[in-house]
PDB file of N, CA and C in Angstrom:
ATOM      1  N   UNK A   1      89.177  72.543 119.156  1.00  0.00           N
ATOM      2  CA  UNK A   1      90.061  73.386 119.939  1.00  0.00           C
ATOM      3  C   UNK A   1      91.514  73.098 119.556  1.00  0.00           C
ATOM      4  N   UNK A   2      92.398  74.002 119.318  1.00  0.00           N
ATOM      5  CA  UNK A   2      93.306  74.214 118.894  1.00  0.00           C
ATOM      6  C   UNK A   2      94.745  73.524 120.026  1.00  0.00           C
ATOM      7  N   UNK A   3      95.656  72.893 119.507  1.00  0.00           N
ATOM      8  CA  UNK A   3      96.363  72.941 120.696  1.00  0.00           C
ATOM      9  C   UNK A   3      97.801  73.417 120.727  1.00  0.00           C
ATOM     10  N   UNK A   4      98.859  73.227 121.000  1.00  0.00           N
ATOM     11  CA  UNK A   4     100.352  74.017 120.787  1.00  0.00           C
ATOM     12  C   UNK A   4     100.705  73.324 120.023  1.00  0.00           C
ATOM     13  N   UNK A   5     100.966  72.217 119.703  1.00  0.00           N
ATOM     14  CA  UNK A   5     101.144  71.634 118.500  1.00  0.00           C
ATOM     15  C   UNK A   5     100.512  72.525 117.093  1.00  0.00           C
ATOM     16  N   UNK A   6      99.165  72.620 117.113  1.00  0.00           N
ATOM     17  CA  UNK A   6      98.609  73.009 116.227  1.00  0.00           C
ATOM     18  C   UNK A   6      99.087  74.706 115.690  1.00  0.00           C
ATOM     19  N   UNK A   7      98.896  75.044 117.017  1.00  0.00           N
ATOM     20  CA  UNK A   7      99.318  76.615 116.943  1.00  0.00           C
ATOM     21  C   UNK A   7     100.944  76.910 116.346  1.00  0.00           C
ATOM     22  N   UNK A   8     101.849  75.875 116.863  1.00  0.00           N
ATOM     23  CA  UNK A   8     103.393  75.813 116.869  1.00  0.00           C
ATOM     24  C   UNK A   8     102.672  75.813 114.578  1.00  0.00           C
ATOM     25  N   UNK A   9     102.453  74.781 114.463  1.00  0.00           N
ATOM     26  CA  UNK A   9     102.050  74.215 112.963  1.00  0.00           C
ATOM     27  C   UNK A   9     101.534  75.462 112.071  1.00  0.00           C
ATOM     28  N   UNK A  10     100.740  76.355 113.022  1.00  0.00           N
ATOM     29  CA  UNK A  10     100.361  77.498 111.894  1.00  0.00           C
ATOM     30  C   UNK A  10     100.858  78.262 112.055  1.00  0.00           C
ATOM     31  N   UNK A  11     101.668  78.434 112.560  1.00  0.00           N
ATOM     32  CA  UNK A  11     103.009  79.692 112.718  1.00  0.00           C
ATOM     33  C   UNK A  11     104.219  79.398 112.024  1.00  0.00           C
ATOM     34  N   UNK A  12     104.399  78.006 112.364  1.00  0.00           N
ATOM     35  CA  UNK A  12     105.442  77.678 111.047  1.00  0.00           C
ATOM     36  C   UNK A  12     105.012  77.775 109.753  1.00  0.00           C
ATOM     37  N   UNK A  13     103.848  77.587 109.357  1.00  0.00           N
ATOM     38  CA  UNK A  13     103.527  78.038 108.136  1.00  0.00           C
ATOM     39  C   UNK A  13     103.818  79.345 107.982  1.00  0.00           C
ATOM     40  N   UNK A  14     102.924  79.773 108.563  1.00  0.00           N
ATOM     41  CA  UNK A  14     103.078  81.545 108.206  1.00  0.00           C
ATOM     42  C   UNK A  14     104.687  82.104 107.854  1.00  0.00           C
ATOM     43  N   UNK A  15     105.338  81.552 108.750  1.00  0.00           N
ATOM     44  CA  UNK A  15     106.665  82.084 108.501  1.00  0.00           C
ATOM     45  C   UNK A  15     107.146  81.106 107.486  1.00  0.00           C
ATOM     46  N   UNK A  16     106.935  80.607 106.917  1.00  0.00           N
ATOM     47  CA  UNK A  16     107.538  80.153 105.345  1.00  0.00           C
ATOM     48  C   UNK A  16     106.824  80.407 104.386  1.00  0.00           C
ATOM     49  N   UNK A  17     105.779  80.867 104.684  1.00  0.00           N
ATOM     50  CA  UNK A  17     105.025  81.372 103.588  1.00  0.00           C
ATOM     51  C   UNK A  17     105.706  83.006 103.234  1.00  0.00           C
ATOM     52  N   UNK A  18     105.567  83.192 104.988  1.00  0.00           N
ATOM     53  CA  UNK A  18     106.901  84.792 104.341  1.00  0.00           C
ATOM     54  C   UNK A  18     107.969  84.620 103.619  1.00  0.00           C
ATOM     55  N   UNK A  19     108.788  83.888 104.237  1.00  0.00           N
ATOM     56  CA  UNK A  19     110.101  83.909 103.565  1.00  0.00           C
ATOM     57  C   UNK A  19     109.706  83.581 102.310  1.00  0.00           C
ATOM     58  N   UNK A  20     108.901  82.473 101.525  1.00  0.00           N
ATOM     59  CA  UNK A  20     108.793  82.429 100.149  1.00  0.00           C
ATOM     60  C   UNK A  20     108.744  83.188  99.506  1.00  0.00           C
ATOM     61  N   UNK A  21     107.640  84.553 100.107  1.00  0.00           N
ATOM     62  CA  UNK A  21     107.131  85.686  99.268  1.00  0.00           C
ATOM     63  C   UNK A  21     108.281  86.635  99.528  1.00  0.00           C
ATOM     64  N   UNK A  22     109.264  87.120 100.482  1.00  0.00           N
ATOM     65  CA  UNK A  22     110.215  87.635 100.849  1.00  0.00           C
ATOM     66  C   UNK A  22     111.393  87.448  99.245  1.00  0.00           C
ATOM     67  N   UNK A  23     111.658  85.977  99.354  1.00  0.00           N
ATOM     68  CA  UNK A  23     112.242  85.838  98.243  1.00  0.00           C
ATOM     69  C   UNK A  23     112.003  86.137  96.661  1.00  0.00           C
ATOM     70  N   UNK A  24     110.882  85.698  96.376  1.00  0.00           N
ATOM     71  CA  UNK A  24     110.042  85.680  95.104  1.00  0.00           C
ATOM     72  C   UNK A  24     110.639  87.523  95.415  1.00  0.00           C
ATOM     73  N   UNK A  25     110.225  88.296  95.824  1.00  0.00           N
ATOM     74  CA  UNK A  25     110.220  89.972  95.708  1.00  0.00           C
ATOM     75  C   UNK A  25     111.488  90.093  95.461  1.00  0.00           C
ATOM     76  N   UNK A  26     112.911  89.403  96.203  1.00  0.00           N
ATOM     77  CA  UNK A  26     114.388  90.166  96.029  1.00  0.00           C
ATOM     78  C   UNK A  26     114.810  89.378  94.443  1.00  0.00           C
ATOM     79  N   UNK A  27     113.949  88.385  93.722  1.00  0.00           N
ATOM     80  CA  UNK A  27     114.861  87.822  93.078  1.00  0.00           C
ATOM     81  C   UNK A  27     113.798  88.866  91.387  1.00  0.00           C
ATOM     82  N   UNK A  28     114.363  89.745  91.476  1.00  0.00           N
ATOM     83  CA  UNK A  28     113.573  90.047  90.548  1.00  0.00           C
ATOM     84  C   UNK A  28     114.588  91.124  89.086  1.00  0.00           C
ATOM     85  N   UNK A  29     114.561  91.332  87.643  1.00  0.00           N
ATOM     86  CA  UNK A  29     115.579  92.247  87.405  1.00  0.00           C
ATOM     87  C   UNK A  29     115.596  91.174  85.855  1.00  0.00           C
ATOM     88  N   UNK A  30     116.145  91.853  84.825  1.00  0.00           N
ATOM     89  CA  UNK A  30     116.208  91.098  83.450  1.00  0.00           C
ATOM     90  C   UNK A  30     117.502  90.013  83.502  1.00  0.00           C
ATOM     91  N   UNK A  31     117.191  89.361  83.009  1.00  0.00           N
ATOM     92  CA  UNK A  31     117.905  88.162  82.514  1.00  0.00           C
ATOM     93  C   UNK A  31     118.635  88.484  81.694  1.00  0.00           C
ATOM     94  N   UNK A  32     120.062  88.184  81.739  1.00  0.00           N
ATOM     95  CA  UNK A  32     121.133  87.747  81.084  1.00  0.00           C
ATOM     96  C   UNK A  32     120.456  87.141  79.525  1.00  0.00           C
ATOM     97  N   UNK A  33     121.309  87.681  78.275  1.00  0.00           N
ATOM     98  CA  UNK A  33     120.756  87.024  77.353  1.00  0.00           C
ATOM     99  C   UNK A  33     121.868  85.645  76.855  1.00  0.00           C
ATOM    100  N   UNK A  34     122.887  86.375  77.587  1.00  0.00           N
ATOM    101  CA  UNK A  34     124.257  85.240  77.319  1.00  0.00           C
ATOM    102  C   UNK A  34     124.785  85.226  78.643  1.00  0.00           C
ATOM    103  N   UNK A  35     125.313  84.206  79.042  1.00  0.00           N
ATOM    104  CA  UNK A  35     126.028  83.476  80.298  1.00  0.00           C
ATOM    105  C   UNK A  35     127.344  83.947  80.451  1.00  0.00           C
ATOM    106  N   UNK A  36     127.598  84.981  81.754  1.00  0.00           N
ATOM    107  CA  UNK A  36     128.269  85.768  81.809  1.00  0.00           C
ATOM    108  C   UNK A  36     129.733  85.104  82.497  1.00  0.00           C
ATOM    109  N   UNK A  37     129.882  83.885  82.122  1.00  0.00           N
ATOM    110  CA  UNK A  37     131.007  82.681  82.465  1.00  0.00           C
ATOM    111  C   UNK A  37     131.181  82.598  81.097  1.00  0.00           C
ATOM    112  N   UNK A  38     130.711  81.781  80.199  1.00  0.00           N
ATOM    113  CA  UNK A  38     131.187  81.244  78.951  1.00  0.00           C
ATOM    114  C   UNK A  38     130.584  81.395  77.881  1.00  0.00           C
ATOM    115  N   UNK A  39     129.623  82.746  78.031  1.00  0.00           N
ATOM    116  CA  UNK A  39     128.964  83.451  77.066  1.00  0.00           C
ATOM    117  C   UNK A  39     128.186  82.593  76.091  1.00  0.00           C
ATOM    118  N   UNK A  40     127.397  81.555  76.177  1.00  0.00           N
ATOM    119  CA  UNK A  40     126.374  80.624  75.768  1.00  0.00           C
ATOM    120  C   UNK A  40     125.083  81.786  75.830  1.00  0.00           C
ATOM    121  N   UNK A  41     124.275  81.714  74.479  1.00  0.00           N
ATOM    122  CA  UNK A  41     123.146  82.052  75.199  1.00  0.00           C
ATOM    123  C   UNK A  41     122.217  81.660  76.199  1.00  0.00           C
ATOM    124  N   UNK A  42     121.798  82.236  76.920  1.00  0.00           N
ATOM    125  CA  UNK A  42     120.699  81.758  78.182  1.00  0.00           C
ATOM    126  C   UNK A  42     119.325  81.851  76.993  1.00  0.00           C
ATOM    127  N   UNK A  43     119.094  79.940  77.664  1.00  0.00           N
ATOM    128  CA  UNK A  43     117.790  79.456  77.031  1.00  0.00           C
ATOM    129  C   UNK A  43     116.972  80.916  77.706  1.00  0.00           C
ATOM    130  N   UNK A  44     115.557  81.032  76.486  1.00  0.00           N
ATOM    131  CA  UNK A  44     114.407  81.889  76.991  1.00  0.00           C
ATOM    132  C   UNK A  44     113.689  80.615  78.158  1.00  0.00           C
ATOM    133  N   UNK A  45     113.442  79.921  78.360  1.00  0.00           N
ATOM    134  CA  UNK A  45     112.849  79.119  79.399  1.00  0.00           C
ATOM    135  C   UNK A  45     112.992  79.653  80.688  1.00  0.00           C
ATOM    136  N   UNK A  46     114.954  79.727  80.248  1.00  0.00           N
ATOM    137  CA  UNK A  46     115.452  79.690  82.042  1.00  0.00           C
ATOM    138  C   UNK A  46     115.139  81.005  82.068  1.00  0.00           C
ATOM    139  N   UNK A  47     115.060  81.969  81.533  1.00  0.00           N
ATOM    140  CA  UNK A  47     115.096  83.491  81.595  1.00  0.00           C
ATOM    141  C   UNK A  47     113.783  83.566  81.920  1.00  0.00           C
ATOM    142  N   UNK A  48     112.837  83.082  81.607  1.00  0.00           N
ATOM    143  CA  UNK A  48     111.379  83.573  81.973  1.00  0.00           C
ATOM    144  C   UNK A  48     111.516  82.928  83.325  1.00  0.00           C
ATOM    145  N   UNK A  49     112.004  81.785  83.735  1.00  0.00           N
ATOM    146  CA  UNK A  49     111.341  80.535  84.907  1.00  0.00           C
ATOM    147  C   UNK A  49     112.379  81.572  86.163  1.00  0.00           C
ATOM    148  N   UNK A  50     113.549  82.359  85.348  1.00  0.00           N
ATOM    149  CA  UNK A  50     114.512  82.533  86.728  1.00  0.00           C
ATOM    150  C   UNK A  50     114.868  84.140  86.320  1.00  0.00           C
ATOM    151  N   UNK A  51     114.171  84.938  86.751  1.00  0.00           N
ATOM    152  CA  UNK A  51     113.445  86.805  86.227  1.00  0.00           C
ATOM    153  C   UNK A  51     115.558  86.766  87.008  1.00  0.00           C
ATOM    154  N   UNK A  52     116.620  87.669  86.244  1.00  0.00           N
ATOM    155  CA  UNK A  52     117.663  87.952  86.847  1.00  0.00           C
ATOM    156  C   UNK A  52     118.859  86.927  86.555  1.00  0.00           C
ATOM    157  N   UNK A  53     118.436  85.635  86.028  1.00  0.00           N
ATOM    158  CA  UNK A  53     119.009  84.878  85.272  1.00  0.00           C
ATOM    159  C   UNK A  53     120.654  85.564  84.929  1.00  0.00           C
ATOM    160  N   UNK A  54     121.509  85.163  85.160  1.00  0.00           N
ATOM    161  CA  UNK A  54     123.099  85.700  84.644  1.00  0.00           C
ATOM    162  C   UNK A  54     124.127  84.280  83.713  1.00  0.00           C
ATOM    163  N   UNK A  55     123.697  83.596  84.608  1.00  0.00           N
ATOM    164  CA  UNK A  55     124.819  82.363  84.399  1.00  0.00           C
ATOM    165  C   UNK A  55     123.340  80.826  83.551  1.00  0.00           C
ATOM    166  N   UNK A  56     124.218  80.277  82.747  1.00  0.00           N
ATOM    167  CA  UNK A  56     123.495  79.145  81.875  1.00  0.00           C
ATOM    168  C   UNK A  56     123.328  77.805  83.328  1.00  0.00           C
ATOM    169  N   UNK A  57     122.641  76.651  82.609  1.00  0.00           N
ATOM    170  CA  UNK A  57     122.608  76.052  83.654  1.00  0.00           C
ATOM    171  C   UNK A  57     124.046  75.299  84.447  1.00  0.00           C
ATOM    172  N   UNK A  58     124.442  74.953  83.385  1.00  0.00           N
ATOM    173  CA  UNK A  58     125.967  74.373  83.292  1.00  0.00           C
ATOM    174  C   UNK A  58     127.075  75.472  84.463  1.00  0.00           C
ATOM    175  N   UNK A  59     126.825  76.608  83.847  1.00  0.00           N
ATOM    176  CA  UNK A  59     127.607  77.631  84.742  1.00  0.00           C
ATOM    177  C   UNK A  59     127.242  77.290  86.293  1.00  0.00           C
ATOM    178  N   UNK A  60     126.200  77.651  86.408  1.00  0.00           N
ATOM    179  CA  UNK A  60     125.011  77.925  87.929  1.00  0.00           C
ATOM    180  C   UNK A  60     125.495  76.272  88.487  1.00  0.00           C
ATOM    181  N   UNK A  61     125.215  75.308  87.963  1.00  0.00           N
ATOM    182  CA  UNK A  61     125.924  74.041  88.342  1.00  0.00           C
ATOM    183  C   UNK A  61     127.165  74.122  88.978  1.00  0.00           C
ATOM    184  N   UNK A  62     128.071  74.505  88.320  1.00  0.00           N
ATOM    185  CA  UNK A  62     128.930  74.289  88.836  1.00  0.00           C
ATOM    186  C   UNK A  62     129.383  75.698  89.819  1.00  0.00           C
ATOM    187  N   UNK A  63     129.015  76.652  89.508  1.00  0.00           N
ATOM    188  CA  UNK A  63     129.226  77.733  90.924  1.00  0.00           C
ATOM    189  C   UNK A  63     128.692  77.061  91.865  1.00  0.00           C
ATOM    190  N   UNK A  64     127.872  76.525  91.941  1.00  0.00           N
ATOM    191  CA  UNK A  64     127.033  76.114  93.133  1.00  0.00           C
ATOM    192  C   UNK A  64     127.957  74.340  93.642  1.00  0.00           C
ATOM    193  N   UNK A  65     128.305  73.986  92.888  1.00  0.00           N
ATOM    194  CA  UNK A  65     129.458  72.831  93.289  1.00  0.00           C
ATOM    195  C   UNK A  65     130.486  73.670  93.993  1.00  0.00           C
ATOM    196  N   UNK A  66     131.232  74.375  93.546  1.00  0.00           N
ATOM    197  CA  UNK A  66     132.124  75.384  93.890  1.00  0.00           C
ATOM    198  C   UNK A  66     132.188  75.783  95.341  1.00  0.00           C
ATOM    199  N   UNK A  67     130.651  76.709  95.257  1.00  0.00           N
ATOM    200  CA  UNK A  67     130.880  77.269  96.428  1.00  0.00           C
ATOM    201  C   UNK A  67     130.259  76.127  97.319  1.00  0.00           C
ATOM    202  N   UNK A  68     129.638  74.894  97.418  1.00  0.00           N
ATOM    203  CA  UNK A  68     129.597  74.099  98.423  1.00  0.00           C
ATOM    204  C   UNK A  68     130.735  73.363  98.794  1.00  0.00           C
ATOM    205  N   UNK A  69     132.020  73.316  97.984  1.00  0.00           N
ATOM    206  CA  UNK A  69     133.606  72.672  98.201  1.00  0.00           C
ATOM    207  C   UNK A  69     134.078  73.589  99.202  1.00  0.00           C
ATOM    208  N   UNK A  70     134.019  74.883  98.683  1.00  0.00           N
ATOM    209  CA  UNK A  70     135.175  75.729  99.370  1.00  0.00           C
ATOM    210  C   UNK A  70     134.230  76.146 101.361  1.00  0.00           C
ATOM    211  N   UNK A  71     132.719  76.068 101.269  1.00  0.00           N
ATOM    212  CA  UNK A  71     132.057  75.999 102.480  1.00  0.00           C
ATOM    213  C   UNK A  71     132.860  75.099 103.074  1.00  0.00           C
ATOM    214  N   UNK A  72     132.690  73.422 102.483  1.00  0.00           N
ATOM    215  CA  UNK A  72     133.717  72.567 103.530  1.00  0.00           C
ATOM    216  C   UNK A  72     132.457  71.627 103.558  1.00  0.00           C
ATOM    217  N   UNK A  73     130.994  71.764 102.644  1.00  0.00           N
ATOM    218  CA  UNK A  73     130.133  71.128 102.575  1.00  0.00           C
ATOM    219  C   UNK A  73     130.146  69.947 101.715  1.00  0.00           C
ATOM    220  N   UNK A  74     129.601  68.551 101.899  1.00  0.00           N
ATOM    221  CA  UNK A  74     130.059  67.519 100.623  1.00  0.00           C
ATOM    222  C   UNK A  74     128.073  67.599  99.837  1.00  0.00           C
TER     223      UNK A  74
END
């Protein structure tokens, strides 16, 4: 027999299992063949592993440093 704990447990699943599949669907679209910061080609790896790919890893690094400074996030 099931109890609220348990029930609370498979509902939180469910709803991250959505959002996963939610995401996987919006991130979708061709890859960048060059890095639209400093025009490097984008490895085929990252282009297959990341479907929409724009920026190299180096770029994506540091946007993502970026925009966690200017949030006010460390």
């Amino acid at each position: 027999m099931a109890d609220v704990i348990d029930t609370a447990q498979e509902r939180a699943d469910l709803i991250l299992s959505a959002q996963i599949q939610a995401a996987r669907a919006t991130v979708a679209g061709i890859s960048a063949m060059f890095c639209f910061d400093c025009d490097r080609p984008i490895p085929e790896e990252r282009r297959a592993a990341l479907p929409g790919a724009e920026l190299c890893v180096c770029c994506k690094e540091l946007a993502e440093l970026n925009a966690r400074h200017y949030r006010g996030n460390k």
